[in-house]
C-alpha atoms as a PDB file:
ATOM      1  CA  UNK A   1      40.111  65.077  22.415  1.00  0.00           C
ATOM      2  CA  UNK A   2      37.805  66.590  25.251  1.00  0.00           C
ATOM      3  CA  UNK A   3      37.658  62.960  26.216  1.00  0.00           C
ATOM      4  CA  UNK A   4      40.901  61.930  26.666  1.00  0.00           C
ATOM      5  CA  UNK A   5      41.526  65.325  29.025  1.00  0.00           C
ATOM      6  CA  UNK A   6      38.981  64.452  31.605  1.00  0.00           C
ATOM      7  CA  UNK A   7      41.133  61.544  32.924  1.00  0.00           C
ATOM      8  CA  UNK A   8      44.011  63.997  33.625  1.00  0.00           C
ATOM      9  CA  UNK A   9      41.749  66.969  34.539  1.00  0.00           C
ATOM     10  CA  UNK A  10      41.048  64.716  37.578  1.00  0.00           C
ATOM     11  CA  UNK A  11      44.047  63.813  38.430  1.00  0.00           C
ATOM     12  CA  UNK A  12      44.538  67.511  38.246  1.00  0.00           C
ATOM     13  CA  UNK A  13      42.020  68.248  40.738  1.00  0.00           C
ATOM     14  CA  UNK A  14      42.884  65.047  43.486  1.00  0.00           C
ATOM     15  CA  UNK A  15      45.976  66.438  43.639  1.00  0.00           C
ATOM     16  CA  UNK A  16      45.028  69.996  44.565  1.00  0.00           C
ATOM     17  CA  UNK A  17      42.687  68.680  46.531  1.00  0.00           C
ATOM     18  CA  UNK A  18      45.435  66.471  48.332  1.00  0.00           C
ATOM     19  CA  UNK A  19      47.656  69.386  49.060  1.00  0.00           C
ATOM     20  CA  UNK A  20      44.475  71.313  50.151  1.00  0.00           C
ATOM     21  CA  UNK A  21      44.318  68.982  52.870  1.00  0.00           C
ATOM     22  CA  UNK A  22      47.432  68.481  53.754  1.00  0.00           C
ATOM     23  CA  UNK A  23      47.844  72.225  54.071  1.00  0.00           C
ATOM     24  CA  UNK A  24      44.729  72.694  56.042  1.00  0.00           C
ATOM     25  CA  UNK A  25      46.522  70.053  58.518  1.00  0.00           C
ATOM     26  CA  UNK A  26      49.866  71.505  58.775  1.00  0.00           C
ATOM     27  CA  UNK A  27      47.890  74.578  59.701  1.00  0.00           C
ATOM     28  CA  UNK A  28      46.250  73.040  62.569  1.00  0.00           C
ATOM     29  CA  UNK A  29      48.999  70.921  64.058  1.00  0.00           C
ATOM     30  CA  UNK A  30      50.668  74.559  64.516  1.00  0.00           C
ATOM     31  CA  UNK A  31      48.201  75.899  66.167  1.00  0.00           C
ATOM     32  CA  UNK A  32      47.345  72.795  68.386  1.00  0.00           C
ATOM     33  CA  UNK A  33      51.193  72.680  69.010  1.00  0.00           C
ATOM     34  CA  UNK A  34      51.197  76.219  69.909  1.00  0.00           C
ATOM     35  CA  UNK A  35      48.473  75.867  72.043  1.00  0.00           C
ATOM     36  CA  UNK A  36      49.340  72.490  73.671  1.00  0.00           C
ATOM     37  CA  UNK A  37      52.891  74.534  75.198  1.00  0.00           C
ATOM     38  CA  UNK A  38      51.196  77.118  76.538  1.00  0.00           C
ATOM     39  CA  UNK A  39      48.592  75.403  78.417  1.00  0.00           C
ATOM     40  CA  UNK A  40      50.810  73.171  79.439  1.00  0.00           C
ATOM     41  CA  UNK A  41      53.570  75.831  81.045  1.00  0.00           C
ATOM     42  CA  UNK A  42      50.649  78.533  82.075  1.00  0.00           C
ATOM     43  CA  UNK A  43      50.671  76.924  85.493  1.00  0.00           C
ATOM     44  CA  UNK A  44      53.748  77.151  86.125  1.00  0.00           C
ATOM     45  CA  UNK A  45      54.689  80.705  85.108  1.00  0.00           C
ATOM     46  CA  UNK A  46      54.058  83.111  88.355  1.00  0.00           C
ATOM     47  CA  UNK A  47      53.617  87.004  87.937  1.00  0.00           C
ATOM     48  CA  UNK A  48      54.305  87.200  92.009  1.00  0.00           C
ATOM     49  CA  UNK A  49      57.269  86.910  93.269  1.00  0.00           C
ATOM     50  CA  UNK A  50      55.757  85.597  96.755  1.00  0.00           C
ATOM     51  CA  UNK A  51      54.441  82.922  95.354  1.00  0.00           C
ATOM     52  CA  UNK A  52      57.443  81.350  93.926  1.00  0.00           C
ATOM     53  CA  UNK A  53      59.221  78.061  96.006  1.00  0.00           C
ATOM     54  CA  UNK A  54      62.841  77.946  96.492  1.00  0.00           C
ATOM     55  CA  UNK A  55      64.650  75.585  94.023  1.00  0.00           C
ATOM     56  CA  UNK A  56      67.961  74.894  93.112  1.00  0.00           C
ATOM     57  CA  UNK A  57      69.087  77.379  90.912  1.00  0.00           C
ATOM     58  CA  UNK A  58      67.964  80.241  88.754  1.00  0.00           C
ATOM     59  CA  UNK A  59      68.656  80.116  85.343  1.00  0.00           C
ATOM     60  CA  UNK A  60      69.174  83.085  82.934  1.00  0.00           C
ATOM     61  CA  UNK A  61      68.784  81.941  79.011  1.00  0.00           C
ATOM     62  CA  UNK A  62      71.276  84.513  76.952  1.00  0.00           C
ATOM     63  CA  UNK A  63      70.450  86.988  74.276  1.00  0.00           C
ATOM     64  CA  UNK A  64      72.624  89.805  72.151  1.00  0.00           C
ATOM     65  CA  UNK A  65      75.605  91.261  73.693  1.00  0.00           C
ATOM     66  CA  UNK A  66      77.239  94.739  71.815  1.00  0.00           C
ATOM     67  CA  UNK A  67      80.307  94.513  70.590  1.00  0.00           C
ATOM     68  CA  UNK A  68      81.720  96.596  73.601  1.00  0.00           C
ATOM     69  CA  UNK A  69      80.634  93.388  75.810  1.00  0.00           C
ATOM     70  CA  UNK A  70      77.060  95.770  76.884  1.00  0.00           C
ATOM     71  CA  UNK A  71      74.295  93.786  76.989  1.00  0.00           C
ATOM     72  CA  UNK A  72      71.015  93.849  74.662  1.00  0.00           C
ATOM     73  CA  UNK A  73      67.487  95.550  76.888  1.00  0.00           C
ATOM     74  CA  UNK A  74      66.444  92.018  76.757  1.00  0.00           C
ATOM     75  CA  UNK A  75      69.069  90.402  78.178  1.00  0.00           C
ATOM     76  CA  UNK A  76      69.243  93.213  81.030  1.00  0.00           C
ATOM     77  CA  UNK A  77      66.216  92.736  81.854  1.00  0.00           C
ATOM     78  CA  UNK A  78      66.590  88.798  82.044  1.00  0.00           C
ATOM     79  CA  UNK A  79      69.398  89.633  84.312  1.00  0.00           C
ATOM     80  CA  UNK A  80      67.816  92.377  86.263  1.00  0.00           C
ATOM     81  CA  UNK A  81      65.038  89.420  87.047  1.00  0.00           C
ATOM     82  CA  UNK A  82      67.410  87.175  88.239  1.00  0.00           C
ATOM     83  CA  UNK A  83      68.974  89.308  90.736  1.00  0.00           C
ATOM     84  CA  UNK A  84      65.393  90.150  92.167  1.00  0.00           C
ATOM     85  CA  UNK A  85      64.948  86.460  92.773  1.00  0.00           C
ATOM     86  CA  UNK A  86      68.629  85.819  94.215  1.00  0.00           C
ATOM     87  CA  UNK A  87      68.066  88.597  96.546  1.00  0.00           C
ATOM     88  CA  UNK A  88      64.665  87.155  97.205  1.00  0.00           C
ATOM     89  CA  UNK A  89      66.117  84.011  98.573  1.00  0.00           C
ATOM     90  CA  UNK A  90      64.452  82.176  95.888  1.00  0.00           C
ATOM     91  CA  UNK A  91      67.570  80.038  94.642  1.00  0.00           C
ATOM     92  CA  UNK A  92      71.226  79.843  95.593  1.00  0.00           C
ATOM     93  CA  UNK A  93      73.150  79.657  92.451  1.00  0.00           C
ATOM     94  CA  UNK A  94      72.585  81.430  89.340  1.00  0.00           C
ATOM     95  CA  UNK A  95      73.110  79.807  86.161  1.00  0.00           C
ATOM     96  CA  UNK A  96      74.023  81.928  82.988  1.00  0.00           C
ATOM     97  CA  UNK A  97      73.671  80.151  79.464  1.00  0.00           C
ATOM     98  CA  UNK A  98      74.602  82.035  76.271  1.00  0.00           C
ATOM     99  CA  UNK A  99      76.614  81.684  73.262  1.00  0.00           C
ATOM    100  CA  UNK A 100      80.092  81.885  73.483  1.00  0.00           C
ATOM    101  CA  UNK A 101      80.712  80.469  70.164  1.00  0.00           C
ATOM    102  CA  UNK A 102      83.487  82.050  69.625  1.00  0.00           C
ATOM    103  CA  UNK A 103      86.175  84.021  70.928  1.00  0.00           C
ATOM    104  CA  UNK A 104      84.681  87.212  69.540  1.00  0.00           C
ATOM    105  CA  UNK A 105      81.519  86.981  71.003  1.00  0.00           C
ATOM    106  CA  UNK A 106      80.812  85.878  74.608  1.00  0.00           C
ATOM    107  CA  UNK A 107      77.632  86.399  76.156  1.00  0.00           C
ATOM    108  CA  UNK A 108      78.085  84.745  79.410  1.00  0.00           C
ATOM    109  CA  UNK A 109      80.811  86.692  80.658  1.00  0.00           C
ATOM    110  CA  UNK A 110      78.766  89.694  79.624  1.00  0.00           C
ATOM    111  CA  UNK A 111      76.583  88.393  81.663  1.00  0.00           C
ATOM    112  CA  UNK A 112      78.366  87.645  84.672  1.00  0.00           C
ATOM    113  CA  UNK A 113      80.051  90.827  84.645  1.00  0.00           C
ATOM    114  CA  UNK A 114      76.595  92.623  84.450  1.00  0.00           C
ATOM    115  CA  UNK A 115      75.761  90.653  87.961  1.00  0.00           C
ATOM    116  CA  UNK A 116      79.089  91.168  89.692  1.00  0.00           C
ATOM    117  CA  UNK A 117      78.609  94.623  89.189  1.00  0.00           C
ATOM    118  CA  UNK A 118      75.187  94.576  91.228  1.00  0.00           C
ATOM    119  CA  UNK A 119      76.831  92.744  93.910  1.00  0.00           C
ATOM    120  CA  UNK A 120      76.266  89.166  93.284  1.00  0.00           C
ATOM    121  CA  UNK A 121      78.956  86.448  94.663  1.00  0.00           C
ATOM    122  CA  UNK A 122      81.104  85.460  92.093  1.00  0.00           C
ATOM    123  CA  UNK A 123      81.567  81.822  93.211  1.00  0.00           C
ATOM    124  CA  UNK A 124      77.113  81.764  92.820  1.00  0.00           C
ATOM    125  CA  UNK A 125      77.230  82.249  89.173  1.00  0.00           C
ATOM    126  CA  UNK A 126      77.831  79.181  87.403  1.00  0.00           C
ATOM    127  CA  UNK A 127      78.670  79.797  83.184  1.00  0.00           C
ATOM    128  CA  UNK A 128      77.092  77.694  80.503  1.00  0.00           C
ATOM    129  CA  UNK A 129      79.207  78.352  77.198  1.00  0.00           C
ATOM    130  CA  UNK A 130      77.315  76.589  75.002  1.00  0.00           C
ATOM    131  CA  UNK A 131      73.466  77.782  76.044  1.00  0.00           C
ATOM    132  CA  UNK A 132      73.301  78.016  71.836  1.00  0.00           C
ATOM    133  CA  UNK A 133      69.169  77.743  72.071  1.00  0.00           C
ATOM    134  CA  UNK A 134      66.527  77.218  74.604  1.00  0.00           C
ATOM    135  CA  UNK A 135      66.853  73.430  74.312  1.00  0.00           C
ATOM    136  CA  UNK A 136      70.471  73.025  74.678  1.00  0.00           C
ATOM    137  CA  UNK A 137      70.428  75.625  77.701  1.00  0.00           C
ATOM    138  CA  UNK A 138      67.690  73.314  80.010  1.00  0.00           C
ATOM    139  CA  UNK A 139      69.346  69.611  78.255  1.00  0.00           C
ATOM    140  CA  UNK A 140      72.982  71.082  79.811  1.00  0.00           C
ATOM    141  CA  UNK A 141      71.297  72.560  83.244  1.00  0.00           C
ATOM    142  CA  UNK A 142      69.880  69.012  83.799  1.00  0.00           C
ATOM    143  CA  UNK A 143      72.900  66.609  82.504  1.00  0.00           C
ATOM    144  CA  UNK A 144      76.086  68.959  83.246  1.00  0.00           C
ATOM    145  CA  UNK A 145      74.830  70.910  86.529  1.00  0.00           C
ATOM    146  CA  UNK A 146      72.404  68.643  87.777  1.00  0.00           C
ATOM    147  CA  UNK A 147      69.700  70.864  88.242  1.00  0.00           C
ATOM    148  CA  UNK A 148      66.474  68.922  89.647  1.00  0.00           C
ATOM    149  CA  UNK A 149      64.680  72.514  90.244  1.00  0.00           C
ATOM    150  CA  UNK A 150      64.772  76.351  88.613  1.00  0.00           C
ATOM    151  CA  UNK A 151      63.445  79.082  87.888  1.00  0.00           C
ATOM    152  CA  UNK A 152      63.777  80.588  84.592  1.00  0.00           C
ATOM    153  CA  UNK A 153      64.336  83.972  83.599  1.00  0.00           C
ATOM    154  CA  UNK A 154      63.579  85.661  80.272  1.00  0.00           C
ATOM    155  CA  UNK A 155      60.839  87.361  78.725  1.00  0.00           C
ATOM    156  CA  UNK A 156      57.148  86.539  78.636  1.00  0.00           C
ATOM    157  CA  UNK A 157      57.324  86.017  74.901  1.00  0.00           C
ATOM    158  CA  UNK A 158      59.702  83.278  75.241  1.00  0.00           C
ATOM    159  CA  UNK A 159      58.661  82.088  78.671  1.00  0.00           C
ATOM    160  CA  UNK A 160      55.776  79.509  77.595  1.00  0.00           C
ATOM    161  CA  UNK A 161      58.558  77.404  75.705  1.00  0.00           C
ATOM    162  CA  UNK A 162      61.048  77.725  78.039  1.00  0.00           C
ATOM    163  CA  UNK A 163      59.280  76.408  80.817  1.00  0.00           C
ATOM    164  CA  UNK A 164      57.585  73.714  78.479  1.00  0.00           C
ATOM    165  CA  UNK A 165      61.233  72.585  77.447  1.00  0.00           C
ATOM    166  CA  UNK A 166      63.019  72.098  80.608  1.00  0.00           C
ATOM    167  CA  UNK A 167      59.574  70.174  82.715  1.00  0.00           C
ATOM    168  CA  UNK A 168      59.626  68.059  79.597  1.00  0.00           C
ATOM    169  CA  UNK A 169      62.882  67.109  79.759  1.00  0.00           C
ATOM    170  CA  UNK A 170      62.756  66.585  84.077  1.00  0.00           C
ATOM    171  CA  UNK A 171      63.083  69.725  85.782  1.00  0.00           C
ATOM    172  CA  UNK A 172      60.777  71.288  88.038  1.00  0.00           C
ATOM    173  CA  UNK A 173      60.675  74.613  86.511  1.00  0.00           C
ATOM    174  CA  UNK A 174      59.087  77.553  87.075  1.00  0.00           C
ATOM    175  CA  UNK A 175      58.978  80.742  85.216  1.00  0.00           C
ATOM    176  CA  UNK A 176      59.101  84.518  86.334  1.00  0.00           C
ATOM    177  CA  UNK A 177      59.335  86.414  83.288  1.00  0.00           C
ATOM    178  CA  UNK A 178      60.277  90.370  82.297  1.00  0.00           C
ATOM    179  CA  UNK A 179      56.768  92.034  81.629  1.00  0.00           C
ATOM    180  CA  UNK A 180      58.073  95.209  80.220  1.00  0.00           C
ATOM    181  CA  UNK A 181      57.269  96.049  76.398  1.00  0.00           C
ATOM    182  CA  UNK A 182      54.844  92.515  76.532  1.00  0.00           C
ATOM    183  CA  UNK A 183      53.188  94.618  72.681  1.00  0.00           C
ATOM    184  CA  UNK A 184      56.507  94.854  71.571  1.00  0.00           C
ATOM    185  CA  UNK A 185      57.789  91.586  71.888  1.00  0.00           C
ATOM    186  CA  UNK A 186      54.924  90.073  70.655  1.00  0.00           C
ATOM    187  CA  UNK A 187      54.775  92.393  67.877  1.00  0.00           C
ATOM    188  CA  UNK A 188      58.481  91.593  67.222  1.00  0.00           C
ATOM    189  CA  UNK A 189      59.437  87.775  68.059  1.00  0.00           C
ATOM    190  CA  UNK A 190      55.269  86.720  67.976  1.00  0.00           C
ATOM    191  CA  UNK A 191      55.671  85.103  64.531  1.00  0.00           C
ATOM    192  CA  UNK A 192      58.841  83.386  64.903  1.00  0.00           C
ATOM    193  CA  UNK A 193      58.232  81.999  68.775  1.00  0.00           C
ATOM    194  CA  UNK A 194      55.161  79.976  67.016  1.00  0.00           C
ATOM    195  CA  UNK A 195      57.800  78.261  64.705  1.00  0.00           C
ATOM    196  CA  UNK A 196      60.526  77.768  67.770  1.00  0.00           C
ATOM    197  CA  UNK A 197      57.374  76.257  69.460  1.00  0.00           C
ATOM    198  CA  UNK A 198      56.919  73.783  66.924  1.00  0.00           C
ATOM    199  CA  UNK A 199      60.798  72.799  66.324  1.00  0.00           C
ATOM    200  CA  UNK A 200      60.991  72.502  70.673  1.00  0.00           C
ATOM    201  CA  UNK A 201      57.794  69.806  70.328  1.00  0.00           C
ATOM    202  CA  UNK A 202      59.414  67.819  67.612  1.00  0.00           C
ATOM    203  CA  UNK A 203      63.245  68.621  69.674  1.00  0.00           C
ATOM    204  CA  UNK A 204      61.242  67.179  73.163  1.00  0.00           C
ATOM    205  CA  UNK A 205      58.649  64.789  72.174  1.00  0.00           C
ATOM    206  CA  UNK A 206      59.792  63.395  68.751  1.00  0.00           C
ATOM    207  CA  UNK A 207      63.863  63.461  68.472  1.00  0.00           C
ATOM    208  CA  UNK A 208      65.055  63.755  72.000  1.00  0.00           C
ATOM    209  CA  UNK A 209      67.859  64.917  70.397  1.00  0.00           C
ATOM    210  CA  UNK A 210      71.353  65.740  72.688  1.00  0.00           C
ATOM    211  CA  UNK A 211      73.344  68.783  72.265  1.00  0.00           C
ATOM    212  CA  UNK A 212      76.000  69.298  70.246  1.00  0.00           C
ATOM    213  CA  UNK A 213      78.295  70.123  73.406  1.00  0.00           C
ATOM    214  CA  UNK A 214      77.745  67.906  76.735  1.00  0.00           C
ATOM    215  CA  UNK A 215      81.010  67.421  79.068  1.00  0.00           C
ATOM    216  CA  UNK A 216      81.960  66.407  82.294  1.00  0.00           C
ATOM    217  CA  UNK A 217      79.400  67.206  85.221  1.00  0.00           C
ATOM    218  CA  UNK A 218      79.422  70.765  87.117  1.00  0.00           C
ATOM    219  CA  UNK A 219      78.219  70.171  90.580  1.00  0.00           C
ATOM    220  CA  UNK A 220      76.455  73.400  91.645  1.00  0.00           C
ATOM    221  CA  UNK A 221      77.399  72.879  95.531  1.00  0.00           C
ATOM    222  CA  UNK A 222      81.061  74.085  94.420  1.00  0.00           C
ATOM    223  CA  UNK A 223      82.173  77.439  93.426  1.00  0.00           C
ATOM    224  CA  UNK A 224      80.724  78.999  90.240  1.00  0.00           C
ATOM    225  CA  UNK A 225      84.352  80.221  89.561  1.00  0.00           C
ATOM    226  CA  UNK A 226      85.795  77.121  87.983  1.00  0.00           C
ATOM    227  CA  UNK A 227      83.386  77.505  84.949  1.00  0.00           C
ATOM    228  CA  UNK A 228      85.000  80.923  83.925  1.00  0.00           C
END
Protein backbone atom coordinates (compact mmCIF):
# COMPACT_ATOMS: atom_id res chain seq x y z
CA UNK A 1 0.00 0.00 0.00
CA UNK A 2 2.96 2.33 1.23
CA UNK A 3 4.31 1.34 -2.14
CA UNK A 4 1.94 2.23 -4.45
CA UNK A 5 1.74 5.99 -2.62
CA UNK A 6 5.31 6.89 -3.24
CA UNK A 7 4.68 7.26 -7.02
CA UNK A 8 1.99 9.91 -6.32
CA UNK A 9 3.71 11.37 -3.20
CA UNK A 10 6.19 12.57 -5.89
CA UNK A 11 4.19 13.78 -8.14
CA UNK A 12 2.88 15.54 -5.12
CA UNK A 13 6.03 17.15 -4.35
CA UNK A 14 7.23 18.15 -8.36
CA UNK A 15 4.33 19.91 -8.46
CA UNK A 16 4.80 22.07 -5.37
CA UNK A 17 8.00 22.32 -6.24
CA UNK A 18 6.93 23.61 -9.82
CA UNK A 19 4.72 26.29 -8.47
CA UNK A 20 7.54 27.11 -5.95
CA UNK A 21 9.42 28.18 -8.80
CA UNK A 22 7.25 29.64 -10.77
CA UNK A 23 6.22 31.82 -7.85
CA UNK A 24 9.71 32.68 -6.89
CA UNK A 25 9.87 34.02 -10.70
CA UNK A 26 6.78 35.97 -10.88
CA UNK A 27 8.24 37.58 -7.80
CA UNK A 28 11.30 38.68 -9.44
CA UNK A 29 10.07 39.76 -12.85
CA UNK A 30 8.05 42.39 -10.57
CA UNK A 31 10.64 43.61 -9.02
CA UNK A 32 13.07 43.69 -12.09
CA UNK A 33 10.06 45.35 -13.92
CA UNK A 34 9.69 47.78 -11.22
CA UNK A 35 13.10 48.51 -11.17
CA UNK A 36 13.83 48.50 -14.95
CA UNK A 37 11.01 51.85 -15.14
CA UNK A 38 12.53 53.65 -12.73
CA UNK A 39 16.00 53.55 -13.80
CA UNK A 40 15.04 54.02 -16.93
CA UNK A 41 12.82 57.48 -16.31
CA UNK A 42 15.22 58.70 -13.21
CA UNK A 43 17.11 60.74 -15.76
CA UNK A 44 14.69 62.33 -17.01
CA UNK A 45 12.65 63.49 -14.00
CA UNK A 46 14.15 67.11 -12.82
CA UNK A 47 13.49 68.48 -9.19
CA UNK A 48 14.71 72.13 -10.69
CA UNK A 49 12.80 73.96 -12.55
CA UNK A 50 15.98 75.72 -14.26
CA UNK A 51 17.05 72.88 -15.54
CA UNK A 52 14.15 71.90 -17.58
CA UNK A 53 14.28 72.60 -21.79
CA UNK A 54 11.41 74.08 -23.49
CA UNK A 55 9.23 71.49 -25.37
CA UNK A 56 6.11 71.45 -26.96
CA UNK A 57 3.60 71.19 -24.54
CA UNK A 58 2.96 70.43 -20.91
CA UNK A 59 0.83 67.79 -20.12
CA UNK A 60 -1.36 67.39 -16.97
CA UNK A 61 -2.57 63.50 -16.44
CA UNK A 62 -6.22 63.82 -14.53
CA UNK A 63 -7.26 62.55 -11.18
CA UNK A 64 -10.72 62.83 -8.91
CA UNK A 65 -12.91 65.73 -9.38
CA UNK A 66 -15.93 66.36 -6.43
CA UNK A 67 -19.09 66.21 -7.41
CA UNK A 68 -19.38 70.12 -7.23
CA UNK A 69 -16.74 70.06 -10.29
CA UNK A 70 -13.68 70.96 -7.22
CA UNK A 71 -10.82 69.23 -7.85
CA UNK A 72 -9.07 66.32 -5.69
CA UNK A 73 -5.38 67.85 -3.61
CA UNK A 74 -3.77 65.73 -6.16
CA UNK A 75 -5.03 66.95 -9.07
CA UNK A 76 -4.49 70.68 -7.72
CA UNK A 77 -1.40 70.18 -7.21
CA UNK A 78 -0.78 68.58 -10.78
CA UNK A 79 -2.35 71.72 -11.96
CA UNK A 80 -0.69 74.13 -9.66
CA UNK A 81 2.71 72.49 -11.35
CA UNK A 82 1.69 73.14 -14.61
CA UNK A 83 1.02 76.70 -14.27
CA UNK A 84 4.58 77.15 -12.63
CA UNK A 85 6.04 75.75 -15.80
CA UNK A 86 3.66 77.78 -18.30
CA UNK A 87 4.61 80.85 -16.51
CA UNK A 88 8.16 79.63 -16.62
CA UNK A 89 8.21 79.71 -20.34
CA UNK A 90 8.82 76.11 -20.32
CA UNK A 91 6.03 75.04 -22.95
CA UNK A 92 3.35 76.88 -24.89
CA UNK A 93 0.30 74.82 -24.73
CA UNK A 94 -1.02 72.93 -21.93
CA UNK A 95 -2.57 69.71 -22.43
CA UNK A 96 -5.27 68.41 -19.90
CA UNK A 97 -6.19 64.56 -20.06
CA UNK A 98 -8.86 63.13 -17.73
CA UNK A 99 -11.89 61.12 -17.79
CA UNK A 100 -14.84 62.49 -19.07
CA UNK A 101 -16.58 59.28 -19.38
CA UNK A 102 -19.56 60.47 -18.95
CA UNK A 103 -21.71 63.32 -18.79
CA UNK A 104 -21.75 63.24 -15.00
CA UNK A 105 -18.31 63.34 -14.45
CA UNK A 106 -15.81 65.55 -16.35
CA UNK A 107 -12.47 66.07 -15.17
CA UNK A 108 -11.02 68.09 -17.88
CA UNK A 109 -13.22 70.90 -17.73
CA UNK A 110 -12.58 70.84 -14.01
CA UNK A 111 -9.49 71.21 -14.95
CA UNK A 112 -9.49 73.88 -17.33
CA UNK A 113 -11.65 75.91 -15.28
CA UNK A 114 -9.15 75.52 -12.31
CA UNK A 115 -6.40 77.20 -14.86
CA UNK A 116 -8.59 79.91 -16.34
CA UNK A 117 -9.16 80.99 -13.03
CA UNK A 118 -5.26 81.57 -12.42
CA UNK A 119 -5.06 83.41 -15.55
CA UNK A 120 -4.08 81.01 -18.16
CA UNK A 121 -5.18 81.69 -22.01
CA UNK A 122 -7.99 79.79 -22.82
CA UNK A 123 -7.09 79.12 -26.49
CA UNK A 124 -3.41 77.37 -24.64
CA UNK A 125 -5.28 74.64 -23.02
CA UNK A 126 -5.94 71.91 -25.26
CA UNK A 127 -8.73 69.01 -23.62
CA UNK A 128 -8.13 65.31 -23.86
CA UNK A 129 -11.61 63.58 -23.01
CA UNK A 130 -10.59 60.34 -23.00
CA UNK A 131 -7.06 60.55 -20.82
CA UNK A 132 -8.89 57.16 -19.11
CA UNK A 133 -5.15 55.92 -17.79
CA UNK A 134 -1.61 56.92 -18.06
CA UNK A 135 -1.20 54.98 -21.31
CA UNK A 136 -4.06 56.22 -23.22
CA UNK A 137 -3.21 59.93 -22.02
CA UNK A 138 0.71 59.86 -23.70
CA UNK A 139 -0.72 57.17 -26.90
CA UNK A 140 -3.46 60.30 -27.63
CA UNK A 141 -0.76 63.29 -26.88
CA UNK A 142 1.48 61.61 -29.53
CA UNK A 143 -1.19 60.35 -32.33
CA UNK A 144 -4.11 63.08 -31.85
CA UNK A 145 -1.95 66.31 -30.81
CA UNK A 146 1.20 65.49 -32.21
CA UNK A 147 3.26 66.08 -29.41
CA UNK A 148 7.11 65.29 -30.27
CA UNK A 149 8.15 66.93 -26.70
CA UNK A 150 6.49 67.46 -22.91
CA UNK A 151 6.71 67.75 -19.81
CA UNK A 152 4.59 65.87 -17.53
CA UNK A 153 2.92 66.84 -14.53
CA UNK A 154 1.69 64.68 -11.65
CA UNK A 155 2.98 63.36 -8.58
CA UNK A 156 6.30 61.74 -7.79
CA UNK A 157 4.56 58.48 -7.02
CA UNK A 158 3.26 58.20 -10.41
CA UNK A 159 5.98 60.12 -12.19
CA UNK A 160 8.54 57.09 -12.87
CA UNK A 161 5.73 55.41 -15.12
CA UNK A 162 4.58 58.26 -16.63
CA UNK A 163 7.66 59.36 -18.01
CA UNK A 164 8.64 55.62 -18.83
CA UNK A 165 5.27 55.38 -20.88
CA UNK A 166 5.27 58.31 -23.09
CA UNK A 167 9.63 58.04 -24.08
CA UNK A 168 8.62 54.48 -24.83
CA UNK A 169 6.09 55.19 -26.99
CA UNK A 170 8.28 58.44 -28.87
CA UNK A 171 8.10 61.44 -26.91
CA UNK A 172 10.78 63.31 -25.44
CA UNK A 173 9.45 63.62 -22.05
CA UNK A 174 10.43 64.98 -19.11
CA UNK A 175 8.99 64.94 -15.71
CA UNK A 176 8.57 67.70 -12.93
CA UNK A 177 6.56 66.18 -10.36
CA UNK A 178 4.44 67.55 -7.02
CA UNK A 179 6.80 66.70 -3.99
CA UNK A 180 4.34 67.46 -1.32
CA UNK A 181 3.11 64.48 1.03
CA UNK A 182 6.03 62.14 -1.06
CA UNK A 183 5.24 59.46 2.71
CA UNK A 184 1.82 59.70 1.97
CA UNK A 185 1.57 58.81 -1.43
CA UNK A 186 3.81 56.17 -1.16
CA UNK A 187 2.16 54.95 1.83
CA UNK A 188 -1.16 55.20 -0.09
CA UNK A 189 -0.77 54.36 -4.01
CA UNK A 190 3.02 52.48 -3.23
CA UNK A 191 1.45 49.01 -3.58
CA UNK A 192 -0.74 49.49 -6.43
CA UNK A 193 1.85 51.82 -8.70
CA UNK A 194 4.14 48.44 -8.60
CA UNK A 195 1.18 46.56 -10.31
CA UNK A 196 0.33 49.69 -12.86
CA UNK A 197 4.15 49.37 -13.48
CA UNK A 198 3.92 45.96 -14.54
CA UNK A 199 0.52 46.22 -16.70
CA UNK A 200 2.40 49.71 -18.53
CA UNK A 201 5.59 47.13 -19.44
CA UNK A 202 3.38 44.47 -20.84
CA UNK A 203 0.84 47.74 -22.38
CA UNK A 204 4.48 49.29 -24.02
CA UNK A 205 6.78 46.52 -24.68
CA UNK A 206 4.54 43.41 -25.15
CA UNK A 207 0.88 44.49 -26.61
CA UNK A 208 1.40 47.90 -28.04
CA UNK A 209 -2.00 48.02 -27.61
CA UNK A 210 -4.15 51.39 -29.08
CA UNK A 211 -6.72 53.12 -27.14
CA UNK A 212 -10.05 52.54 -27.06
CA UNK A 213 -10.76 56.25 -28.35
CA UNK A 214 -8.29 57.75 -31.16
CA UNK A 215 -9.93 60.46 -33.67
CA UNK A 216 -9.06 62.92 -36.02
CA UNK A 217 -5.69 64.90 -35.33
CA UNK A 218 -5.62 68.16 -32.96
CA UNK A 219 -2.87 70.34 -34.18
CA UNK A 220 -1.56 72.21 -31.10
CA UNK A 221 -0.49 75.44 -33.25
CA UNK A 222 -4.42 76.26 -33.29
CA UNK A 223 -6.56 77.39 -30.53
CA UNK A 224 -7.10 75.06 -27.54
CA UNK A 225 -10.81 76.23 -27.70
CA UNK A 226 -12.10 73.91 -30.37
CA UNK A 227 -11.49 70.84 -28.05
CA UNK A 228 -14.09 72.14 -25.42
Amino acid sequence: MVAKNKPMFKRIIKILVLMFVMVLLGIGGFVLINLYIDKYSEKYIYDDLTQLLEVDAILVLGAFVFESGRPSNVLADRLNIAYELYIAGKAPRIILSGDHGSKDYNEVHSMRDYLLDKGIPRDVLFLDHAGFNTYDSMYRAKEIFGVESMIISTQTFHINRAVYIARRIGIDAYGYPDTKWINYYKRTYGVRESIAKVKAFLDVEITRRKPRFLGEPIPLNGSGIITD
